[in-house]
PDB file of N, CA and C in Angstrom:
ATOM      1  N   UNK A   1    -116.406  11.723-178.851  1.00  0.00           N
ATOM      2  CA  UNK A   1    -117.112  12.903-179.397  1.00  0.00           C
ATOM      3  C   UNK A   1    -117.671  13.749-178.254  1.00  0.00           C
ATOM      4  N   UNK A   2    -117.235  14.802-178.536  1.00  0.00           N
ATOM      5  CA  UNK A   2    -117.602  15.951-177.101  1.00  0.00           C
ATOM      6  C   UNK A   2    -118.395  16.885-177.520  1.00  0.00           C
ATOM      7  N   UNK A   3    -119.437  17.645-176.773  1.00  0.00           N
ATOM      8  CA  UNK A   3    -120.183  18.104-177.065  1.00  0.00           C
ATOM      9  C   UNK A   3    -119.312  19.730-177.520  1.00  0.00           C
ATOM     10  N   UNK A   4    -118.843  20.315-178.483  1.00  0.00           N
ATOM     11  CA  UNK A   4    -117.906  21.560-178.037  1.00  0.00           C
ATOM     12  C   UNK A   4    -118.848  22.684-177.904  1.00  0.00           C
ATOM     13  N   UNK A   5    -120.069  23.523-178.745  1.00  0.00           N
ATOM     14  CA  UNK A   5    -120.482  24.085-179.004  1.00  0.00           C
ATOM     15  C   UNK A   5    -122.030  23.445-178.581  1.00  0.00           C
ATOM     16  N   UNK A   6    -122.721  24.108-177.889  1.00  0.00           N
ATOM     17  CA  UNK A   6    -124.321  23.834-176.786  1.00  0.00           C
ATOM     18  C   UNK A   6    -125.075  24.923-177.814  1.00  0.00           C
ATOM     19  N   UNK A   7    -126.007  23.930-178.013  1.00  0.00           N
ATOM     20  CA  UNK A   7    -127.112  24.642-179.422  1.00  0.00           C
ATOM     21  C   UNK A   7    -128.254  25.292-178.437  1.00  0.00           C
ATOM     22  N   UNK A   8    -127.737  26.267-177.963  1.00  0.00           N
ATOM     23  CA  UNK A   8    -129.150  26.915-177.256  1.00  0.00           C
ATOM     24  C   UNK A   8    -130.496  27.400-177.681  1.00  0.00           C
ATOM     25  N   UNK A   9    -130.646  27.250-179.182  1.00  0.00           N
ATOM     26  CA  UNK A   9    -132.098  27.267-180.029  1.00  0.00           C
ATOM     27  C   UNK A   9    -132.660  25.799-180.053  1.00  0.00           C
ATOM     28  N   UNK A  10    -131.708  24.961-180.152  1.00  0.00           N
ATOM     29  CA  UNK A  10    -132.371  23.420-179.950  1.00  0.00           C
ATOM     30  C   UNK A  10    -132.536  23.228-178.283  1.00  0.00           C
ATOM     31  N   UNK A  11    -131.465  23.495-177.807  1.00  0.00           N
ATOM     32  CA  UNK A  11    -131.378  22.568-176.288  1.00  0.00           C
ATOM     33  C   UNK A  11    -130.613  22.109-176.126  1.00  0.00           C
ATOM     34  N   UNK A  12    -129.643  21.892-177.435  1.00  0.00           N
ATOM     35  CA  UNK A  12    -129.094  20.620-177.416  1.00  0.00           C
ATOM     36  C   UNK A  12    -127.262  20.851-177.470  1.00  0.00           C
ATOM     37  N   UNK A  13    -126.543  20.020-177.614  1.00  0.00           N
ATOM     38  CA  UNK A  13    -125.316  20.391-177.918  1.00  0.00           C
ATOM     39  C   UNK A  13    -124.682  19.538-179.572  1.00  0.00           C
ATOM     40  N   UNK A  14    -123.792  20.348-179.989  1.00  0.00           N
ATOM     41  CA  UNK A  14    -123.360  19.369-181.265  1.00  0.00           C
ATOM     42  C   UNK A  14    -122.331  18.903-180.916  1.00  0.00           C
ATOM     43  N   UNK A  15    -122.579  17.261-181.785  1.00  0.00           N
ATOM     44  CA  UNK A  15    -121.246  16.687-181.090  1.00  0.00           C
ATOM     45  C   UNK A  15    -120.329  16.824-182.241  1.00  0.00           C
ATOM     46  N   UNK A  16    -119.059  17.219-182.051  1.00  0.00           N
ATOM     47  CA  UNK A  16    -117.559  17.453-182.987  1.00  0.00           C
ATOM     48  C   UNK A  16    -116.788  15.739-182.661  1.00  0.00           C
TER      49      UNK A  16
END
Protein backbone atom coordinates (compact mmCIF):
# COMPACT_ATOMS: atom_id res chain seq x y z
CA UNK A 1 0.00 0.00 0.00
CA UNK A 2 1.54 3.30 -1.24
CA UNK A 3 0.86 6.41 -0.17
CA UNK A 4 -0.59 7.87 -3.89
CA UNK A 5 -2.32 11.06 -2.99
CA UNK A 6 -0.48 13.34 0.35
CA UNK A 7 -3.49 14.83 2.38
CA UNK A 8 -2.06 18.26 2.86
CA UNK A 9 -5.12 19.42 5.27
CA UNK A 10 -4.25 16.41 7.51
CA UNK A 11 -0.42 16.04 7.00
CA UNK A 12 -0.88 13.00 6.11
CA UNK A 13 -0.95 10.75 3.03
CA UNK A 14 -3.80 8.12 1.99
CA UNK A 15 -2.85 4.86 1.59
CA UNK A 16 -4.50 3.15 -1.90
Amino acid sequence: MLPLLPNLSLGISIPE
